[in-house]
C-alpha atoms as a PDB file:
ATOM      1  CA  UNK A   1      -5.656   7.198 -43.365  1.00  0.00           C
ATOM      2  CA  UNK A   2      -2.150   7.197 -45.161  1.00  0.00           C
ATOM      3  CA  UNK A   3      -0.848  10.013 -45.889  1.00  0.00           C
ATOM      4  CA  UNK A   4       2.104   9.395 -48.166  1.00  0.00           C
ATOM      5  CA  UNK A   5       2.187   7.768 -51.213  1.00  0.00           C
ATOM      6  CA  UNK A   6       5.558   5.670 -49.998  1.00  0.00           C
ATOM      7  CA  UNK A   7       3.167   4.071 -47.499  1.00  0.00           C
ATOM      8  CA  UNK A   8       1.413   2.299 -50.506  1.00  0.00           C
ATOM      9  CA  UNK A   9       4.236   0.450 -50.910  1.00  0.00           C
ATOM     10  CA  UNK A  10       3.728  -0.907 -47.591  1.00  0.00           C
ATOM     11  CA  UNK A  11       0.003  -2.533 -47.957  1.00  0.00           C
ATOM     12  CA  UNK A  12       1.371  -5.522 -49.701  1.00  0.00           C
ATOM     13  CA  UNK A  13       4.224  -6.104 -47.362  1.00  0.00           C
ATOM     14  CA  UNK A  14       1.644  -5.844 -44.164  1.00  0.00           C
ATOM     15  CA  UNK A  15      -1.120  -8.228 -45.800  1.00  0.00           C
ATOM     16  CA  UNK A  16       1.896 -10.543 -46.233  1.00  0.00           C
ATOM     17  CA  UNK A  17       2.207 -10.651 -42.515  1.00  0.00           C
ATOM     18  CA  UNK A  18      -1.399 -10.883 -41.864  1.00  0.00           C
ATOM     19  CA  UNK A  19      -1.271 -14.649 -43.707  1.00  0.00           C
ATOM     20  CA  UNK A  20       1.898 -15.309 -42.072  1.00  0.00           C
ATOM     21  CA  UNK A  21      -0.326 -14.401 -38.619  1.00  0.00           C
ATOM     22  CA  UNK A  22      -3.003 -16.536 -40.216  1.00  0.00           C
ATOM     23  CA  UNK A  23      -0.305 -19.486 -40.791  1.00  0.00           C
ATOM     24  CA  UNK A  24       1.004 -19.113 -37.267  1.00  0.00           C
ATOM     25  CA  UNK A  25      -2.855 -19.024 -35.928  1.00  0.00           C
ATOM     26  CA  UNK A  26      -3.744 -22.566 -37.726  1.00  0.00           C
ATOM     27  CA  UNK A  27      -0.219 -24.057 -36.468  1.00  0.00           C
ATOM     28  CA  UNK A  28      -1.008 -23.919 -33.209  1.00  0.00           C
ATOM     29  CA  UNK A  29      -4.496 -24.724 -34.094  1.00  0.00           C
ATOM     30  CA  UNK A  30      -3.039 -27.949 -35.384  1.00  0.00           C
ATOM     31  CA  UNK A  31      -0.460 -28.736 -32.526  1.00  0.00           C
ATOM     32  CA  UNK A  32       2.649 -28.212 -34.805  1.00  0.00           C
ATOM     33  CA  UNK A  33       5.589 -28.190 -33.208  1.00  0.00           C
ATOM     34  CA  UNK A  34       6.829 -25.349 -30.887  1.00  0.00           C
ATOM     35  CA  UNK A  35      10.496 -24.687 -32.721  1.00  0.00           C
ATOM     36  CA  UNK A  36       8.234 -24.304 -36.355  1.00  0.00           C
ATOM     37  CA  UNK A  37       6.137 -21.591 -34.297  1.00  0.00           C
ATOM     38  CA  UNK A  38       8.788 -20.056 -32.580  1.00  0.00           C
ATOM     39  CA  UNK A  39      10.605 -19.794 -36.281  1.00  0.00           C
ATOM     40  CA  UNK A  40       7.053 -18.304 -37.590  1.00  0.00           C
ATOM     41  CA  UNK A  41       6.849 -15.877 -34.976  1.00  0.00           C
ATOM     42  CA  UNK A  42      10.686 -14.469 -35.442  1.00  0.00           C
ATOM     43  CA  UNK A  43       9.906 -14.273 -39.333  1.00  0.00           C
ATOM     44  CA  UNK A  44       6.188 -12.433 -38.491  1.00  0.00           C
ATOM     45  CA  UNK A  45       8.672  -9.778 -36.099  1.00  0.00           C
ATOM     46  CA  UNK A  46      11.736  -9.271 -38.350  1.00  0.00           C
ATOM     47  CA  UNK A  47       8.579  -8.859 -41.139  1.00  0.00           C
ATOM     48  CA  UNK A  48       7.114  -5.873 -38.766  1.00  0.00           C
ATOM     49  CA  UNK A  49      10.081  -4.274 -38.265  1.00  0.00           C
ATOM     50  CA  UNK A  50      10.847  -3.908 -41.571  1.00  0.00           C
ATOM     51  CA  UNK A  51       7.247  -2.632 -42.226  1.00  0.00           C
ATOM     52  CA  UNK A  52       7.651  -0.170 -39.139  1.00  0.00           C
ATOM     53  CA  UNK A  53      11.506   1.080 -40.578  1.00  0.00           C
ATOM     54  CA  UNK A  54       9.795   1.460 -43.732  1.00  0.00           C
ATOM     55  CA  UNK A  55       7.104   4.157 -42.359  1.00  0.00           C
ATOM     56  CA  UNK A  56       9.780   5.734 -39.639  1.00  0.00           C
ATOM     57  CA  UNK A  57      11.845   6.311 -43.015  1.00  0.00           C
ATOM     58  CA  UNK A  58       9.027   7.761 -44.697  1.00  0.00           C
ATOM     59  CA  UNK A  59       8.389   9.908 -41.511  1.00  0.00           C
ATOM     60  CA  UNK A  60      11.953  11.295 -41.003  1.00  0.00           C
ATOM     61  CA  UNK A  61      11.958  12.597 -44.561  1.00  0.00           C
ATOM     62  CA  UNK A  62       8.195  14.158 -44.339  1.00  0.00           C
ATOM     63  CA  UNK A  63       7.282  15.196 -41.236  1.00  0.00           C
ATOM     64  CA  UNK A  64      10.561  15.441 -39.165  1.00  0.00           C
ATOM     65  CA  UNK A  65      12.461  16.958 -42.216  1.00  0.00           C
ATOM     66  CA  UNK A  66       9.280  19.426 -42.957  1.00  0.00           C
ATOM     67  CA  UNK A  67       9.280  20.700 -39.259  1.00  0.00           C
ATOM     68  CA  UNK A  68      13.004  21.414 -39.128  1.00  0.00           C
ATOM     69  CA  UNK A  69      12.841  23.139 -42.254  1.00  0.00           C
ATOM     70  CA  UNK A  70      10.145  25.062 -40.679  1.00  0.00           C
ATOM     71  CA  UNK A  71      12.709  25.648 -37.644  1.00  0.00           C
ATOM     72  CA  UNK A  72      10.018  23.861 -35.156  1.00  0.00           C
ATOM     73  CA  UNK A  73      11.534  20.268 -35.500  1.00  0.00           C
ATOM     74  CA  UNK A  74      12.568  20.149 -31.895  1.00  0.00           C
ATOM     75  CA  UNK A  75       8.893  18.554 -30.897  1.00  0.00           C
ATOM     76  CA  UNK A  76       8.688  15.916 -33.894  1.00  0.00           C
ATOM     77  CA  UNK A  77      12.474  14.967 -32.846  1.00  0.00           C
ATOM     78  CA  UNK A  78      10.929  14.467 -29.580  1.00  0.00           C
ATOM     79  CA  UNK A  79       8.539  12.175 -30.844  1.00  0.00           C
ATOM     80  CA  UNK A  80      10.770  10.360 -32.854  1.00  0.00           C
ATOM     81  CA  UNK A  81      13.051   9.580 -30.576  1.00  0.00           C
ATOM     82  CA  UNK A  82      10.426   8.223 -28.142  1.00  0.00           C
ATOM     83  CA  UNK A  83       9.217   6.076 -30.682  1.00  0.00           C
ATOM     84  CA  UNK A  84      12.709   4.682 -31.492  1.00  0.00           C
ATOM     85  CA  UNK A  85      13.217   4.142 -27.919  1.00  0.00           C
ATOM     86  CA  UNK A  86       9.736   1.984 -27.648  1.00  0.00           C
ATOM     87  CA  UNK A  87      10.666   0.363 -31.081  1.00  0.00           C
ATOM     88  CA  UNK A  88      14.065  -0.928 -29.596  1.00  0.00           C
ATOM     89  CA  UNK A  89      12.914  -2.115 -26.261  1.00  0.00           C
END
C-alpha cells in the first residue's frame, strides 16, 4: 500500500512504463529491429529510475528524516544506503 501522498504522483508515471513494456513486448513480437528495442529498453530504464528517485526522495524526507529526528536514523541510513548501492550497480 502507499503510504505517502507524493507517491500518487507516481501511478501515472509507472502505468506509462507499463505501455512502454507493452510496446517493447509487441516489438519483438513483431521482429522489429534490435537498435529500436535496444532504444525502447534504455527509455523503459531511464523511465524507472526516475520513478525509483522519485520514491527514494519521498523516503529520505519521511522516513529517514523522521528517524533522525527521532535520534534512531542510524538503521534507516543503513538501509538507504544499501539500497543506493543496489540502485547504482
Amino acid at each position: 500500500m502507499l503510504k505517502y501522498p507524493k507517491h500518487n504522483s507516481l501511478l501515472p508515471r509507472l502505468k506509462r512504463i507499463e505501455g512502454q513494456i507493452r510496446g517493447i513486448i509487441r516489438m519483438v513480437e513483431e521482429r522489429r529491429y534490435c537498435i529500436d528495442i535496444i532504444q525502447q529498453l534504455t527509455a523503459a530504464r531511464n523511465a524507472m529510475d526516475q520513478a525509483s528517485l522519485q520514491i527514494m526522495n519521498s523516503h529520505i524526507n519521511t522516513c529517514v528524516s523522521n528517524a533522525i529526528r527521532k535520534r534512531q536514523g542510524e538503521e534507516k541510513i543503513n538501509e538507504l544506503m544499501k539500497t543506493i548501492y543496489r540502485f547504482v550497480k
